[in-house]
C-alpha atoms as a PDB file:
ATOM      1  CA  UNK A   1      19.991 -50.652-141.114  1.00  0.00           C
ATOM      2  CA  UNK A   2      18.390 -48.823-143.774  1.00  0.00           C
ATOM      3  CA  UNK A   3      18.507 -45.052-142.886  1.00  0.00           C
ATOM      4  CA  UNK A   4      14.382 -43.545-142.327  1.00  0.00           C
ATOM      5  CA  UNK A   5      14.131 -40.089-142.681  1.00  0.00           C
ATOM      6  CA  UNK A   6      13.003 -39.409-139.360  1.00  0.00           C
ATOM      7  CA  UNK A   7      11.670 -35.876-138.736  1.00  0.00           C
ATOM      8  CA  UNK A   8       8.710 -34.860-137.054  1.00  0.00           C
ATOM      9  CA  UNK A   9       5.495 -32.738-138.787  1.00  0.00           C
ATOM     10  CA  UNK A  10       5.608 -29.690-136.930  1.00  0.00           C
ATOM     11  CA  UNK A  11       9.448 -28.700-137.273  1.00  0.00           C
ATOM     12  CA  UNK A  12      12.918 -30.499-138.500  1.00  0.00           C
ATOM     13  CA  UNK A  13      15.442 -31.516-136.253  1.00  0.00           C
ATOM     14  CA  UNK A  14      18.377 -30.520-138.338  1.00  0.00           C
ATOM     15  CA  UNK A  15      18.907 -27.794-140.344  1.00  0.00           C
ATOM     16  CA  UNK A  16      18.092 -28.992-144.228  1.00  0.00           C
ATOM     17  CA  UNK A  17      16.064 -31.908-143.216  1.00  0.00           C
ATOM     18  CA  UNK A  18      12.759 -29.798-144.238  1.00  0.00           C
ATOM     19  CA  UNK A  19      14.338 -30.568-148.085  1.00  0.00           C
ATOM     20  CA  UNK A  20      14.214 -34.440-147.565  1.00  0.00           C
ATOM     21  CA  UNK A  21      11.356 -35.376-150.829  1.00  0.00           C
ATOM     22  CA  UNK A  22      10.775 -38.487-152.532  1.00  0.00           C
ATOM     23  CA  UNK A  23      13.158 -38.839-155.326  1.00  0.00           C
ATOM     24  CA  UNK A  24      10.134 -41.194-157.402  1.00  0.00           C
ATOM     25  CA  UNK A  25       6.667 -38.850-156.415  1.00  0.00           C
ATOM     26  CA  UNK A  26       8.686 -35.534-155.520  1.00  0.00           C
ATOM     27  CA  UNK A  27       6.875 -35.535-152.059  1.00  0.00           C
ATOM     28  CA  UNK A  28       7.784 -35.090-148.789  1.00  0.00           C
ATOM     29  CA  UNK A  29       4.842 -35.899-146.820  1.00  0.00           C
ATOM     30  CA  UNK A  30       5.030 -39.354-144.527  1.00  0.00           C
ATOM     31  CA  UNK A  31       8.256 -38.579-142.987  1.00  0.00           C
ATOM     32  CA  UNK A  32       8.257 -42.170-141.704  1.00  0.00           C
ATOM     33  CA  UNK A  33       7.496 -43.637-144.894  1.00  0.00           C
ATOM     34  CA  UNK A  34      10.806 -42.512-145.881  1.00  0.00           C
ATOM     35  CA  UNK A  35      14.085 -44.306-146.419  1.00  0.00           C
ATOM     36  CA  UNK A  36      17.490 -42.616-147.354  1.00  0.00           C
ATOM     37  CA  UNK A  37      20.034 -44.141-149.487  1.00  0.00           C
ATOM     38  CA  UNK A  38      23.035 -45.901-147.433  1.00  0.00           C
ATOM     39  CA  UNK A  39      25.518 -45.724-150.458  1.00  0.00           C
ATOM     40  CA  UNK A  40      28.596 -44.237-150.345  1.00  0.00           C
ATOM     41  CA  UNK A  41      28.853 -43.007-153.609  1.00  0.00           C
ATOM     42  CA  UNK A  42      27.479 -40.536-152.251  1.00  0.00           C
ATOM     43  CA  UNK A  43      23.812 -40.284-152.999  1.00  0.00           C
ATOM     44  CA  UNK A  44      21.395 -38.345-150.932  1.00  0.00           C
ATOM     45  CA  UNK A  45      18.067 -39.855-153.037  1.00  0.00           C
ATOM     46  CA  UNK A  46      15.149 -40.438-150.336  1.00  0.00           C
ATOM     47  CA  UNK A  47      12.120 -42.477-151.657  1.00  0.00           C
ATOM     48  CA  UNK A  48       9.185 -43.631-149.609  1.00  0.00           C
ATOM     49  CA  UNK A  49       8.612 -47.599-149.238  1.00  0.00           C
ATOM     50  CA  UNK A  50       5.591 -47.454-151.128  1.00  0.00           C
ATOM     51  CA  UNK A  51       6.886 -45.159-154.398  1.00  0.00           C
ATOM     52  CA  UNK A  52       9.770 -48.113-154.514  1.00  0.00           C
ATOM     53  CA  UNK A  53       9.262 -50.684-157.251  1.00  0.00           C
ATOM     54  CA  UNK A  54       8.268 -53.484-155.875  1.00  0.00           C
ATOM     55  CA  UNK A  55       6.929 -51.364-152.600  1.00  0.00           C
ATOM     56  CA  UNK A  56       8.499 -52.023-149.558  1.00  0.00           C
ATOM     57  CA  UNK A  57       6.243 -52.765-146.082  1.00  0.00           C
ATOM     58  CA  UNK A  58       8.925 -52.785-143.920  1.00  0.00           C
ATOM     59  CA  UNK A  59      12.240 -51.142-143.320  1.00  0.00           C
ATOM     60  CA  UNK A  60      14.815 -53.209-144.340  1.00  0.00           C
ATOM     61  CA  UNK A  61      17.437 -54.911-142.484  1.00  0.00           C
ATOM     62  CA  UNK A  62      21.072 -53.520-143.026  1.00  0.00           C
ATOM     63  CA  UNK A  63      22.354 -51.246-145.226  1.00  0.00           C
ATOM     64  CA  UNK A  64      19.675 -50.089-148.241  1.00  0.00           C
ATOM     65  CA  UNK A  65      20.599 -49.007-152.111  1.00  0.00           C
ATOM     66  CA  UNK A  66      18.406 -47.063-153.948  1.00  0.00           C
ATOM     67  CA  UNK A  67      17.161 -48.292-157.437  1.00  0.00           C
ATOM     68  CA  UNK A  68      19.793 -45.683-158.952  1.00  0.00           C
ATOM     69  CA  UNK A  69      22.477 -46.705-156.830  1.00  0.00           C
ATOM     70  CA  UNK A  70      21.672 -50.400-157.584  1.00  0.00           C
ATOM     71  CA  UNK A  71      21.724 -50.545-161.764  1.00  0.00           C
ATOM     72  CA  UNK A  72      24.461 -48.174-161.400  1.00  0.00           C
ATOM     73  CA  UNK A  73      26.489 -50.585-159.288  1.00  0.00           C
ATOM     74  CA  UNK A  74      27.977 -48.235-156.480  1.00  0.00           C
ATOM     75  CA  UNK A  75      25.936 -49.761-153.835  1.00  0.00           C
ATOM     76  CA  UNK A  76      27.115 -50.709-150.344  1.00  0.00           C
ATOM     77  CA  UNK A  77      25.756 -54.322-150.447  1.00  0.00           C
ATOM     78  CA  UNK A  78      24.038 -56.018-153.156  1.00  0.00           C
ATOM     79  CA  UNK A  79      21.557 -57.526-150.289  1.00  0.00           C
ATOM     80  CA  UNK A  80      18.053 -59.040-150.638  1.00  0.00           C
ATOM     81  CA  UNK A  81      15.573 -56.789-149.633  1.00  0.00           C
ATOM     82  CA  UNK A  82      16.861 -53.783-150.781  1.00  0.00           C
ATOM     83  CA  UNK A  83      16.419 -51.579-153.711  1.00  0.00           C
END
């Protein structure tokens, strides 16, 4: 399932996690808005459903490519609903 950046406002559970920002806005407010790239390439882009083009409501089932990950062709899955 499409990895969500899942942290909570007042402090981060791991160590680094405070870095986690939007790779489209630069943000990294809405924590659960969030969803990390599954590729293995690796890539550790973040974007938040809405900054995705077209937005996302949902999280998406299974693995999830981000738009760089997709054109570039390294993704896990080419699947519907993702990037």
């Amino acid at each position: 399932k499409g990895k969500q950046a899942a942290r909570e406002d007042t402090e981060p559970e791991e160590e680094g996690e405070e870095d986690i920002v939007c790779h489209k806005c630069g943000s990294g407010d809405r924590p659960h808005q969030m969803l990390l790239c599954d590729c293995k390439c690796p890539c550790d882009k973040a974007y938040h459903m809405d900054c995705l083009d077209p937005p996302l409501t949902a999280i998406p089932d299974g693995d999830w490519s981000c738009p760089g990950c997709v054109q570039a062709r390294c993704s896990v899955k080419a699947k519907s609903g993702g990037a």
